[in-house]
Protein backbone atom coordinates (compact mmCIF):
# COMPACT_ATOMS: atom_id res chain seq x y z
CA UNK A 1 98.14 139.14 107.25
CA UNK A 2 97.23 142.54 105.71
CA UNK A 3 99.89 145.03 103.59
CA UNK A 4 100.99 148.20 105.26
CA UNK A 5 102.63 151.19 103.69
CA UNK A 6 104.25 152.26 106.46
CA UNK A 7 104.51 149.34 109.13
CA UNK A 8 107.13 148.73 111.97
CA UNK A 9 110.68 146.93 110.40
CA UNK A 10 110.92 144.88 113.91
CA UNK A 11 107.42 142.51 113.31
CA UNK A 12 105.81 141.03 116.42
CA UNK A 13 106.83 137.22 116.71
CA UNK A 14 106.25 134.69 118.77
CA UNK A 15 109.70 134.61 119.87
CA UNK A 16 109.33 138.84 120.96
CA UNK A 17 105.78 140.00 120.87
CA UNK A 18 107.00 143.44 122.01
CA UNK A 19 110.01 144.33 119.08
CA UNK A 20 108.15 146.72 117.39
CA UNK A 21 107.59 148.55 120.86
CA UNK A 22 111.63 149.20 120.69
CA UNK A 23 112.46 149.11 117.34
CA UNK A 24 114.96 152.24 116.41
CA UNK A 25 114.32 151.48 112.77
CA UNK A 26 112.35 153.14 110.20
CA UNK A 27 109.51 151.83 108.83
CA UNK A 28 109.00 150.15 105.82
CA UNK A 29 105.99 149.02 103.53
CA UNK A 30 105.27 144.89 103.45
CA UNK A 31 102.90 142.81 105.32
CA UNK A 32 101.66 142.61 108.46
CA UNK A 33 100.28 140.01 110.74
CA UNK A 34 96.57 140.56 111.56
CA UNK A 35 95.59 141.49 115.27
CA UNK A 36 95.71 138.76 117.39
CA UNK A 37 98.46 137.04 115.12
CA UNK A 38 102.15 136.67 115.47
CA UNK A 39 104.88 136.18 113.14
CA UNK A 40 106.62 132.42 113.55
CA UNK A 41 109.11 131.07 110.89
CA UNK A 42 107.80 133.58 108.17
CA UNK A 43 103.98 132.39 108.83
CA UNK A 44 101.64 134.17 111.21
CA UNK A 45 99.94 132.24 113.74
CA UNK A 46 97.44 132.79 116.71
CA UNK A 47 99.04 134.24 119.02
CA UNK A 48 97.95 130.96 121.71
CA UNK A 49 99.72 128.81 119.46
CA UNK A 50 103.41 130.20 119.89
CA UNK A 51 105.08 127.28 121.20
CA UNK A 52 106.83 125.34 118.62
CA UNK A 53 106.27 124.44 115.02
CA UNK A 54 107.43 121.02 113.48
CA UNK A 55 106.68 120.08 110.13
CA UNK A 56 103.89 121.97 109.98
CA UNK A 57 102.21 121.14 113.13
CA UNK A 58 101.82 122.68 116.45
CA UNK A 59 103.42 122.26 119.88
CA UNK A 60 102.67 123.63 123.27
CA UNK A 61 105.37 124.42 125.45
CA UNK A 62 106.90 121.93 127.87
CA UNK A 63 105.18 119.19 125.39
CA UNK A 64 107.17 115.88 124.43
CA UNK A 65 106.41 114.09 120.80
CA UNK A 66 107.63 111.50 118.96
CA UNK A 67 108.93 112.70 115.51
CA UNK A 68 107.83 109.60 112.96
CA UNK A 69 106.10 105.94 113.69
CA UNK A 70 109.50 104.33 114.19
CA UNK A 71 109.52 106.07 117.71
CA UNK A 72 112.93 106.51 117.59
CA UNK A 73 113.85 110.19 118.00
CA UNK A 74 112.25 112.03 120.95
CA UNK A 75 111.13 116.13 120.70
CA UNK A 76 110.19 118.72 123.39
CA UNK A 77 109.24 121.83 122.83
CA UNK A 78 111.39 123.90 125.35
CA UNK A 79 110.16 127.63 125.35
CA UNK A 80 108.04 129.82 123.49
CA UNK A 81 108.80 130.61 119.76
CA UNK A 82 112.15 128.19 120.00
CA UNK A 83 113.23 125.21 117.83
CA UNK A 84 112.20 121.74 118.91
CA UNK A 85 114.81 119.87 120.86
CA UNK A 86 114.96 116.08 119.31
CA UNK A 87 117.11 113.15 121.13
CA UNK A 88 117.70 109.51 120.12
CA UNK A 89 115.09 107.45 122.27
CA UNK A 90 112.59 104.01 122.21
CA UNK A 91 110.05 102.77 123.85
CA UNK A 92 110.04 101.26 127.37
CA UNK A 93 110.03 97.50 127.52
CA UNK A 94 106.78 95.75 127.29
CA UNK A 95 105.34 98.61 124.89
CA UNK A 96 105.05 99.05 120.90
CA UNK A 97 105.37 101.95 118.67
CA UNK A 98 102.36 102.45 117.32
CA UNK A 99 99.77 105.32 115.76
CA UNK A 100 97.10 106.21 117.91
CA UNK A 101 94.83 109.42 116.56
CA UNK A 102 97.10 110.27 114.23
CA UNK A 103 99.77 110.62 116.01
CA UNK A 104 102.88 108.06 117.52
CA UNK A 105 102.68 106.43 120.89
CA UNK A 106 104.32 103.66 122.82
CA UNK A 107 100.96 101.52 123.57
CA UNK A 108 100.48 98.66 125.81
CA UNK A 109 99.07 96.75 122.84
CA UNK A 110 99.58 97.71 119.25
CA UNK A 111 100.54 96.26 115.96
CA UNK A 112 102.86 95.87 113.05
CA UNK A 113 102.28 97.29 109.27
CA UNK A 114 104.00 95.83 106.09
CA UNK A 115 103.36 97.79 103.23
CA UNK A 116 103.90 96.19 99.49
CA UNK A 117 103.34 98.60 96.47
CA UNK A 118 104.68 99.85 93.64
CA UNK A 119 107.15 97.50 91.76
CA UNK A 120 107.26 96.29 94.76
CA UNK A 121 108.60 98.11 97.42
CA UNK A 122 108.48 95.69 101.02
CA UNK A 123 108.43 98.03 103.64
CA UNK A 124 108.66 95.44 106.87
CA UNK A 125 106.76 95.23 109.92
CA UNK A 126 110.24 96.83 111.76
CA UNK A 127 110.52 99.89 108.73
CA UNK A 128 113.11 98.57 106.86
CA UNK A 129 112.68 98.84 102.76
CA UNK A 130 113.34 96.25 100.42
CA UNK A 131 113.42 96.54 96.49
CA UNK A 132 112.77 93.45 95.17
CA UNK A 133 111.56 93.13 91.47
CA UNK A 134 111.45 89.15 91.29
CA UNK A 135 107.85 88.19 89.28
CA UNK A 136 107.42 85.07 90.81
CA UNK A 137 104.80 83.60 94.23
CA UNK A 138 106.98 85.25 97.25
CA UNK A 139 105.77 84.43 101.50
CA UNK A 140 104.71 88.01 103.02
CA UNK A 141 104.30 86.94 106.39
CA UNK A 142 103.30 83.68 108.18
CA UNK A 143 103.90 82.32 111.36
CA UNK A 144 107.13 80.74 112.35
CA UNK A 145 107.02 79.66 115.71
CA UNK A 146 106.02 76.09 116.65
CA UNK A 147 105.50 77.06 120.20
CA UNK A 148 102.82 79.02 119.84
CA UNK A 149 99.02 78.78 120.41
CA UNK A 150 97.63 81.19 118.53
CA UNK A 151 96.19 80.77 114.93
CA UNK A 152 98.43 80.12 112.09
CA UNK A 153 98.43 82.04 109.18
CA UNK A 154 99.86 82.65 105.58
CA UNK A 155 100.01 85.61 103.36
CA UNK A 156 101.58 85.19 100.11
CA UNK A 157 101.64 87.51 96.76
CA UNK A 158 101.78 86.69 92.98
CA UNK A 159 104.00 89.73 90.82
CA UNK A 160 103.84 89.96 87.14
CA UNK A 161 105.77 91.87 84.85
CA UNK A 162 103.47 95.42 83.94
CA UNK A 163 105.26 97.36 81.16
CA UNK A 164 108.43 96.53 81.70
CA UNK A 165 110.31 93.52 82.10
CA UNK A 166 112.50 94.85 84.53
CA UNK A 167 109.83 95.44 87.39
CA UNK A 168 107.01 93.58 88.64
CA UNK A 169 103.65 94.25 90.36
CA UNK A 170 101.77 92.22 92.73
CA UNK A 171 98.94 90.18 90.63
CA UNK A 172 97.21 88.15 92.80
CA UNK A 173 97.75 88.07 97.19
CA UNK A 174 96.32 84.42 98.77
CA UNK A 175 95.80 84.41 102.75
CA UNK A 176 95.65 80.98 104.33
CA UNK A 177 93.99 80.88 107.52
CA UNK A 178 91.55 78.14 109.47
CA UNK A 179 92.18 75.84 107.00
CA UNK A 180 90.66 78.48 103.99
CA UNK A 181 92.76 80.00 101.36
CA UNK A 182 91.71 83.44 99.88
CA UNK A 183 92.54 84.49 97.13
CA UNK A 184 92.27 88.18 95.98
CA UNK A 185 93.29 89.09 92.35
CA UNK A 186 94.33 91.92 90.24
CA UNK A 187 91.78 93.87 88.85
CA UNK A 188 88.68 91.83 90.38
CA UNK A 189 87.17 94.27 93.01
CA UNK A 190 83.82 92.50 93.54
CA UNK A 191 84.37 89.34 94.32
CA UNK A 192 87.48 87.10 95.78
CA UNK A 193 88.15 83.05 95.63
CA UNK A 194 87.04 81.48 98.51
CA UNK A 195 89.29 77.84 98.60
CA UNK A 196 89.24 78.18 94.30
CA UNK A 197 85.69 79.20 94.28
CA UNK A 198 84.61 82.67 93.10
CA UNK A 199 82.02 84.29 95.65
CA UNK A 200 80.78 87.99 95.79
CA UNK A 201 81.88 90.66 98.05
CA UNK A 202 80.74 90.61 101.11
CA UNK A 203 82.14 87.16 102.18
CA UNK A 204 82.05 85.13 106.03
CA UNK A 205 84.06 82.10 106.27
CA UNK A 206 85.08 79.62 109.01
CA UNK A 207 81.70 80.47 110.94
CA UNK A 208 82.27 84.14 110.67
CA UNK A 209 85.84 84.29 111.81
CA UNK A 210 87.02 85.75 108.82
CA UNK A 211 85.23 88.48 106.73
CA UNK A 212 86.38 89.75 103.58
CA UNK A 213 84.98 93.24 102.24
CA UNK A 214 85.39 96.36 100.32
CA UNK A 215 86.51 99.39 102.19
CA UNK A 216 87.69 102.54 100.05
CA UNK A 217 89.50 101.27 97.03
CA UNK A 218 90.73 98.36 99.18
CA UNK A 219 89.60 94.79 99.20
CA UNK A 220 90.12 94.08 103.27
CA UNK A 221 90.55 90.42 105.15
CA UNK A 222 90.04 90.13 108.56
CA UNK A 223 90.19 87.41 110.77
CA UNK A 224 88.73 87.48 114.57
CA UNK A 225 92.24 87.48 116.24
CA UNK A 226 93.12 91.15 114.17
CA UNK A 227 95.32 89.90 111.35
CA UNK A 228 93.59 92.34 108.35
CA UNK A 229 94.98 91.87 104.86
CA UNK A 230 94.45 94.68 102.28
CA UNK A 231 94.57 95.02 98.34
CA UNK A 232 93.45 97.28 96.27
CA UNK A 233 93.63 95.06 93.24
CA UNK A 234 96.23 97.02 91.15
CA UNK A 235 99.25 97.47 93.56
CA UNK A 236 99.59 98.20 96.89
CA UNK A 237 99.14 95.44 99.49
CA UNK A 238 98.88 96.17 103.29
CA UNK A 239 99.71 93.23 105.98
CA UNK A 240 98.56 94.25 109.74
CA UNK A 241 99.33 91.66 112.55
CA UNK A 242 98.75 92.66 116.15
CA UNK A 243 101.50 92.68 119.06
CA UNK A 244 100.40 89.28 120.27
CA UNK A 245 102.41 87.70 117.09
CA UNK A 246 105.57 89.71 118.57
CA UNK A 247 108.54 88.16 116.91
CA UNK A 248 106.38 85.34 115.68
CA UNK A 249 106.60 86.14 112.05
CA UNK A 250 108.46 85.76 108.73
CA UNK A 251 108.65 86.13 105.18
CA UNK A 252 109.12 89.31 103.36
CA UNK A 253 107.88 91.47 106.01
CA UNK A 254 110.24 90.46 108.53
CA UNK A 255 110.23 89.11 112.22
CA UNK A 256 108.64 91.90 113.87
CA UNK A 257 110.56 92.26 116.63
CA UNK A 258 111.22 96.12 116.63
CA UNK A 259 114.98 95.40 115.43
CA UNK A 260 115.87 96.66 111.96
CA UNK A 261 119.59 94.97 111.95
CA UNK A 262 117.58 91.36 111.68
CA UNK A 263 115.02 91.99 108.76
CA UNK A 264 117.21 90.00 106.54
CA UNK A 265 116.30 86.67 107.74
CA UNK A 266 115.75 83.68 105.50
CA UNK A 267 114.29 80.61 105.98
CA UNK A 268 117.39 78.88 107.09
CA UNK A 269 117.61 81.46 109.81
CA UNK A 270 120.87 83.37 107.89
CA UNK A 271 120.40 86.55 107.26
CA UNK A 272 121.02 87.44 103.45
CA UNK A 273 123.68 89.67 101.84
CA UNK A 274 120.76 91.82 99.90
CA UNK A 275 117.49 91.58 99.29
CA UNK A 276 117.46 90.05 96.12
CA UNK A 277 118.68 87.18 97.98
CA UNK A 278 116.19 87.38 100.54
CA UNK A 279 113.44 87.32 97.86
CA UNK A 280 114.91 84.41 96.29
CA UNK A 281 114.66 82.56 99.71
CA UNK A 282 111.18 83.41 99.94
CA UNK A 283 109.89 82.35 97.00
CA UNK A 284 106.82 80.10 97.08
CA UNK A 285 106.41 77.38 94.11
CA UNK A 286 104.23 77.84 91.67
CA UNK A 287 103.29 76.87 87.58
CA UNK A 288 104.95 79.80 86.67
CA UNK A 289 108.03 78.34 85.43
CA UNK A 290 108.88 81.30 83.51
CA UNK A 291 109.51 83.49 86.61
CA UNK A 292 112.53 85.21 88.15
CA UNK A 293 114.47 87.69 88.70
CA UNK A 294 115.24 90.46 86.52
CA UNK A 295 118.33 92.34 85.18
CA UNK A 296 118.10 95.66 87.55
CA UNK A 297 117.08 98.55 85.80
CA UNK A 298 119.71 101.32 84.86
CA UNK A 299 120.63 104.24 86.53
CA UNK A 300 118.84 107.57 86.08
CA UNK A 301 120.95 110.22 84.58
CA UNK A 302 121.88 113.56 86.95
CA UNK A 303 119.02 115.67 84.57
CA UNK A 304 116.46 113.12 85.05
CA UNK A 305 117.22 112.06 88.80
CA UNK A 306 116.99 115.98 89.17
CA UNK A 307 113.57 115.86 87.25
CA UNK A 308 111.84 113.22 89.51
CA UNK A 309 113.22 114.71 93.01
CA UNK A 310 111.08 118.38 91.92
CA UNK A 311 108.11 118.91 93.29
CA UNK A 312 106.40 118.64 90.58
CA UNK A 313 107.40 114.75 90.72
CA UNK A 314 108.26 112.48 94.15
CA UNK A 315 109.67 116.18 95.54
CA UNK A 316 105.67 116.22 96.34
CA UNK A 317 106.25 113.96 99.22
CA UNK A 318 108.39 115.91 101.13
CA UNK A 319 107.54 119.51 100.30
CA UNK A 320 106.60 122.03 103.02
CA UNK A 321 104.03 122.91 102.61
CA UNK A 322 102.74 120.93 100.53
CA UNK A 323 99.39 118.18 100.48
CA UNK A 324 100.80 115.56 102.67
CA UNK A 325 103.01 117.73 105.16
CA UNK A 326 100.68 117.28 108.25
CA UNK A 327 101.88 113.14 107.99
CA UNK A 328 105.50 114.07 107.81
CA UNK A 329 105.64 113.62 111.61
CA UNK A 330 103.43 110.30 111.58
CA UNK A 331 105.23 108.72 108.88
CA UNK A 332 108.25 109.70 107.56
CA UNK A 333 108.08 110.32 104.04
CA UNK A 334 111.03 109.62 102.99
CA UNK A 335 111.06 105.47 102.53
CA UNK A 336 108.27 106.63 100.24
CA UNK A 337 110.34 109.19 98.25
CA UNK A 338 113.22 106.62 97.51
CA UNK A 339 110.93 104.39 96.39
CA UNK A 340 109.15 106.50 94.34
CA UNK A 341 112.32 107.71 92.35
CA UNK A 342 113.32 104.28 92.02
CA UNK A 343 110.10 103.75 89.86
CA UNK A 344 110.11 106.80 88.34
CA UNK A 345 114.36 106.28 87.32
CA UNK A 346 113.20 102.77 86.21
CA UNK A 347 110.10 103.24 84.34
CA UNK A 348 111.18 106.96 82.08
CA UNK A 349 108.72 109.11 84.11
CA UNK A 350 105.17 108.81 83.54
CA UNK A 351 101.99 109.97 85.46
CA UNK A 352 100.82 106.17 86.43
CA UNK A 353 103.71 105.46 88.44
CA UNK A 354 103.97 108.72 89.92
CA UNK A 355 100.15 108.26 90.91
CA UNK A 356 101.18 104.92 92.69
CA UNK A 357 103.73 106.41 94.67
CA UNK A 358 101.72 108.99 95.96
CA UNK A 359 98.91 107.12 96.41
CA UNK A 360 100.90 104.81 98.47
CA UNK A 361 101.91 107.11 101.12
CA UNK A 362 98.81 108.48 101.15
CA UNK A 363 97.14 105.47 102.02
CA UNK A 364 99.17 104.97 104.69
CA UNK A 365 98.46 108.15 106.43
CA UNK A 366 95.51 107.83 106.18
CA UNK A 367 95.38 104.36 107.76
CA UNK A 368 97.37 105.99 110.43
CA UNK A 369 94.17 108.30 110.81
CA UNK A 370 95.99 111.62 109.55
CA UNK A 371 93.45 113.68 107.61
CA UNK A 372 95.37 115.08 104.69
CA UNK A 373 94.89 117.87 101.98
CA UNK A 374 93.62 116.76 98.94
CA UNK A 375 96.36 116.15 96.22
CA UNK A 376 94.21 114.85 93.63
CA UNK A 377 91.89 116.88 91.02
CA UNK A 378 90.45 116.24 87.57
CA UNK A 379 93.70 115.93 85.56
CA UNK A 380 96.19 114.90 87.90
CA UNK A 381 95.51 111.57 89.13
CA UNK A 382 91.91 111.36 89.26
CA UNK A 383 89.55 108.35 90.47
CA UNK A 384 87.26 107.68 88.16
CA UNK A 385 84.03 106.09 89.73
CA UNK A 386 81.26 104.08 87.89
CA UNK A 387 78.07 104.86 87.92
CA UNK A 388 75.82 105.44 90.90
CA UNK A 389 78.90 106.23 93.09
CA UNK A 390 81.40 109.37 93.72
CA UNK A 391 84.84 110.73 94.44
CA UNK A 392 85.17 110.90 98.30
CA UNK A 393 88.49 111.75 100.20
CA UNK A 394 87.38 110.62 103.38
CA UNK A 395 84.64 108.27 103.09
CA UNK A 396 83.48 105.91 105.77
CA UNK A 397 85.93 102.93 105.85
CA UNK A 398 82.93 100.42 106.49
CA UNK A 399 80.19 101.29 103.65
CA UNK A 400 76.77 100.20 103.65
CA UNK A 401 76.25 96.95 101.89
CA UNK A 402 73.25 95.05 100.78
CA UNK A 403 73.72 92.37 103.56
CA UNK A 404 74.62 95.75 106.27
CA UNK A 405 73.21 98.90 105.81
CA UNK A 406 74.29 100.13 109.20
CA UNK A 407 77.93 99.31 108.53
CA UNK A 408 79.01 103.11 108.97
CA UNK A 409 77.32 103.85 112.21
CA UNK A 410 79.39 100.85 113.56
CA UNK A 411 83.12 101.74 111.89
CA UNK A 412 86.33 101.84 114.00
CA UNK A 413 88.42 102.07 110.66
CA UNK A 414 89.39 105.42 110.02
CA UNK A 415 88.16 106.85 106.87
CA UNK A 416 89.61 106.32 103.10
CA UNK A 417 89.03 107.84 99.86
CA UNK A 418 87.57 105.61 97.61
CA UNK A 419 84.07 105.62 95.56
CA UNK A 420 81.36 106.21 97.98
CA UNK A 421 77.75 105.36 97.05
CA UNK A 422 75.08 108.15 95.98
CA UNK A 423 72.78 108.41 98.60
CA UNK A 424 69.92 105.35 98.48
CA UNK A 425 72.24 102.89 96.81
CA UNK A 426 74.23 100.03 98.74
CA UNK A 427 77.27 98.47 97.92
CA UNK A 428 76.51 94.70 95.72
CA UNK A 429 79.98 93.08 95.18
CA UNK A 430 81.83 96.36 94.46
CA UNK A 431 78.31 98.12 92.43
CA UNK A 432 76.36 100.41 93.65
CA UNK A 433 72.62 99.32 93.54
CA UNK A 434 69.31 100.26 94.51
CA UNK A 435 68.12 98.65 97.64
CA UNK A 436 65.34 96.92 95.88
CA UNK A 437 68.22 95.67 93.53
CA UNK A 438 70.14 94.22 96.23
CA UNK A 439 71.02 89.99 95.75
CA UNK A 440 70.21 86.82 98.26
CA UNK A 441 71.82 85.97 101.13
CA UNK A 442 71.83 81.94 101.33
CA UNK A 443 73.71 79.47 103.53
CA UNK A 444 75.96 82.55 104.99
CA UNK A 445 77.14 83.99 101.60
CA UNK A 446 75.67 86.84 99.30
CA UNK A 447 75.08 86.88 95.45
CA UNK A 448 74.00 89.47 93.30
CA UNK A 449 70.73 88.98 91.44
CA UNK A 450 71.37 86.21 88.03
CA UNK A 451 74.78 85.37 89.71
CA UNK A 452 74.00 81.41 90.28
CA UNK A 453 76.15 78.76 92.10
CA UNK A 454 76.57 74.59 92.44
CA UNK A 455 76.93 72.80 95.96
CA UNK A 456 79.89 71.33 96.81
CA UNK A 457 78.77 67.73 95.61
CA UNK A 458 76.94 69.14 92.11
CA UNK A 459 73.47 68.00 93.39
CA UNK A 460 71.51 71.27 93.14
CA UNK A 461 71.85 74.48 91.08
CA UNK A 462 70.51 77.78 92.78
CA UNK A 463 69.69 81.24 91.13
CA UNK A 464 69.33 84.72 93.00
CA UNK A 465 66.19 85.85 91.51
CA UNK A 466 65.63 89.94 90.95
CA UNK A 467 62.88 89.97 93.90
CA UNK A 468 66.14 88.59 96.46
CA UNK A 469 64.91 84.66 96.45
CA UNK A 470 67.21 82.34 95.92
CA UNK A 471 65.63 79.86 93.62
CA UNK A 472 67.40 76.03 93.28
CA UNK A 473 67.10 73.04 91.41
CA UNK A 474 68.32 69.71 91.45
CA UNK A 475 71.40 68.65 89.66
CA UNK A 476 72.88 65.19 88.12
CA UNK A 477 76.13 65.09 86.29
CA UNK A 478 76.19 62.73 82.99
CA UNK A 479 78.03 59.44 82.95
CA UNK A 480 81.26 61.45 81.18
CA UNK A 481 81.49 64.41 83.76
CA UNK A 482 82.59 65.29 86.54
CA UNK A 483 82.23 67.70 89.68
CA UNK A 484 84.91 69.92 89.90
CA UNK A 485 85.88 73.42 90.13
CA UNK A 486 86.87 75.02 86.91
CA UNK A 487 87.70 79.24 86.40
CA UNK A 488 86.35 79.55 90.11
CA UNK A 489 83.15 77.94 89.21
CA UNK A 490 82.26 74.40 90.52
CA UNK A 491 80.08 72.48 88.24
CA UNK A 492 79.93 69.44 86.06
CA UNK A 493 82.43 69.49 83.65
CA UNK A 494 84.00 66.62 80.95
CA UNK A 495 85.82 63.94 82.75
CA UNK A 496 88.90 64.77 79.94
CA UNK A 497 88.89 68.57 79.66
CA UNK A 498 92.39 70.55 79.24
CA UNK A 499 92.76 73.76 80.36
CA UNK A 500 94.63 76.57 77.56
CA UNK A 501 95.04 79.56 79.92
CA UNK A 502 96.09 82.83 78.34
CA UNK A 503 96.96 85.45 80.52
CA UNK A 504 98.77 88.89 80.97
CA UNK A 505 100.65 90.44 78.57
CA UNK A 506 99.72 87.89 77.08
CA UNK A 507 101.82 84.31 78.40
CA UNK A 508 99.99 81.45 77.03
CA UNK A 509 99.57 77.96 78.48
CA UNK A 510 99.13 75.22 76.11
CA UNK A 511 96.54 71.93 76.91
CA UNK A 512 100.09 70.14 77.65
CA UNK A 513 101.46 72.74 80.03
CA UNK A 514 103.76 74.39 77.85
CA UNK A 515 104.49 78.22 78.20
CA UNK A 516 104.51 80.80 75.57
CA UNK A 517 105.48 84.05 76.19
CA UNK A 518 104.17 86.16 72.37
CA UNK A 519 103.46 89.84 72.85
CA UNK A 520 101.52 90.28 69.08
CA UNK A 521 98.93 92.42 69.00
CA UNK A 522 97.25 91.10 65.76
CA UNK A 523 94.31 88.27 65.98
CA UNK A 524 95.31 85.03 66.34
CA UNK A 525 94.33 80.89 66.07
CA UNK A 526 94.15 80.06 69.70
């Protein structure tokens, strides 16, 4: 648009291109669209683009859309410059809501998305939201059928208390599948336990049906049948099952049968009266003895409740326009806006928090392949990246790696931001090396150079060597040891060793099991 002194008081619009052809008024001084342009909703837009306008987005006439990825309201766009016309509707039987380039479809084959994040939030495979704070081991999904004959698997996550005692985070998620259990922890973004065993990033297990790898800030599972299991060590968890496992499922997540009423089922097959009882019934034991469920939080006052919904807090989410408006009609924001004024109400504010919550919407928009603005920048929520390696919005979900330098050129993941590597350096666990720097890949699994390992019966002790060799030796445990796996290293260790573990914030485990729970921050006799 362009200011005019004098221009015509009727504007062109897409509704009546011609109004300032028969417009009796006089003019007045404002802006004016630019030729070719015409005025829509108090925007100007091409002229070829006046059908209808829906959060932000574009729709020719006669066109049909769905309005979120619950595909459960219908739009058309019915003339030229009108409002959207939006009925209650599903998909046909024998199809699944799903996303398909960036935008909802009913599809032949699809798949179901739980999302975990925050402190936590469960958002099931069906969309329903749970708020469940309990720090204890808690079933995501697994299978539940005993009529089926495809794979079994397990997904459960570990939550720990994170600066308050009235929230929890998820610590630690394990995957069980073809007999292997996975382990991927907070805070460790280069390598993951492979049944108790510490390996580097990239991993291959049962024969290559499962890979585990870095994409974006995520550490990502996936299994040959489609199941793909996603943490980004701090938060945010993301369970994706395909349509074959249809109302196979349970756990957290839910049954994934497309029917919210039902996504309160516990093991016994009840449903439960909230879901603090259907966390309870899905807890998983542990040696965490300590764990539970805590006292909920207390309301926000009206002046602070007012505070978070701005835009300059979870009001971010929703705002049009704003940086993640073009997702509003892929995923409906506001699940994520509840959520994130829960956390904000329950932890007094704080950028961190607000950070996760934004970050966990965008995450899954862009999973759902919608490209959005950026929201971050150098003091509000920034990304730091080590060295070697830089800020990227949308950088190739499938990096190159030391054991697959063509990984990008064969990506169907849709991109992430994340780190990316400076050009000439490949991803070694989650580092960013010089080619010539890159580790040994030996019997199916990588190291990075020094990192050494022990064969599974203690006979022989290898070493990646700088030049990519793997050099080994043999091995013979004395008469008072034994081979065993110990901190997710397997070697031979005293026959009588105890185990202290301090942890957290911090809890401390004694030699005989008991658990301390001392906050000091002075030095102390261990």
């Amino acid at each position: 648009s362009h200011y005019e002194p004098c221009a015509a008081a009727c504007p062109a619009t897409c509704v009546n291109p011609m109004a300032p052809g028969s417009c009796s008024l006089p003019c007045v001084e404002g802006c004016v669209c630019d030729s070719g342009y015409l005025l829509y909703n108090d925007r100007c837009v091409p002229s070829q683009q006046c059908g209808c306008w829906h959060n932000g987005q574009h729709y020719p006439v006669g066109s049909e859309f769905w309005t979120d990825n619950t595909c459960s309201s219908k739009c058309t766009c019915p003339a030229q410059g009108s409002k959207v016309q939006c009925s209650s509707a599903s998909c046909p039987a024998g199809q699944y809501c799903g996303v398909k380039d960036g935008k909802p479809e009913c599809l032949e084959e699809s798949y179901g998305i739980c999302h975990v994040h925050g402190d936590p939030h469960y958002i099931t495979f069906d969309k329903v939201t749970h708020n469940f704070m309990g720090n204890c081991t808690y079933t995501l999904a697994k299978v539940c059928s005993n009529t089926t004959s495809l794979p079994y698997f397990n997904v459960e996550a570990k939550n720990e208390h994170r600066g308050s005692t009235r929230v929890s985070y998820v610590r630690e998620v394990l995957v069980e599948v073809y007999g292997q259990r996975i382990a991927m922890v907070k805070k460790e973004k280069s390598q993951v336990l492979v049944n108790s065993v510490r390996q580097t990033l990239p991993v291959s297990a049962a024969g290559g049906a499962i890979t585990v790898s870095r994409s974006g800030r995520y550490i990502v599972l996936e299994t040959d049948f489609n199941l793909r299991v996603s943490y980004d060590a701090d938060h945010s968890v993301e369970v994706k099952v395909p349509t074959t496992y249809f109302n196979l499922t349970c756990g957290m997540c839910g049954n994934f049968n497309s029917r919210r009423e039902d996504d309160y089922m516990m093991p016994n097959g009840q449903q439960a009266a909230d879901s603090n009882e259907l966390g309870e019934s899905w807890r998983v034991p542990d040696d965490d003895s300590s764990c539970g469920v805590p006292v909920p939080s207390p309301p926000c006052s009206a002046e602070e409740e007012k505070l978070y919904q701005s835009d300059q807090f979870c009001g971010m989410l929703t705002a049009r326009p704003g940086s993640f408006e073009r997702c509003h009609g892929v995923i409906k924001p506001q699940d994520y806006f509840d959520t994130c004024l829960y956390d904000l109400c329950a932890l007094h504010g704080g950028q961190e928090f607000l950070c996760a919550a934004l970050e966990a919407y965008a995450d899954a928009c862009q999973a759902a392949g919608v490209t959005l603005l950026p929201w971050r920048n150098a003091t509000f929520c920034p990304l730091p990246c080590d060295a070697n390696s830089y800020y990227d919005p949308c950088m190739t979900g499938c990096p190159a790696t030391c054991t697959d330098r063509e990984a990008p050129q064969n990506c169907s993941r849709p991109c992430m931001e994340g780190c990316a590597c400076t050009s000439g350096y490949l991803l070694s666990g989650d580092t960013c090396v010089p080619e010539a720097q890159c580790g040994c890949l030996f019997e199916g699994n990588y190291y990075s150079v020094s990192e050494h390992f022990v064969s599974e019966n203690c006979t022989r002790r290898c070493r990646c060597e700088a030049n990519g060799q793997m050099l080994c030796s043999d091995l013979f445990c004395g008469e008072d040891e034994v081979c065993k796996i110990q901190d997710g290293q397997r070697g031979c260790y005293p026959a009588s060793t105890d185990l202290c573990h301090i942890y957290g914030d911090p809890h401390y485990s004694t030699f005989d099991g008991k658990l301390h729970h001392f906050q000091g921050s002075c030095n102390y006799t261990v």
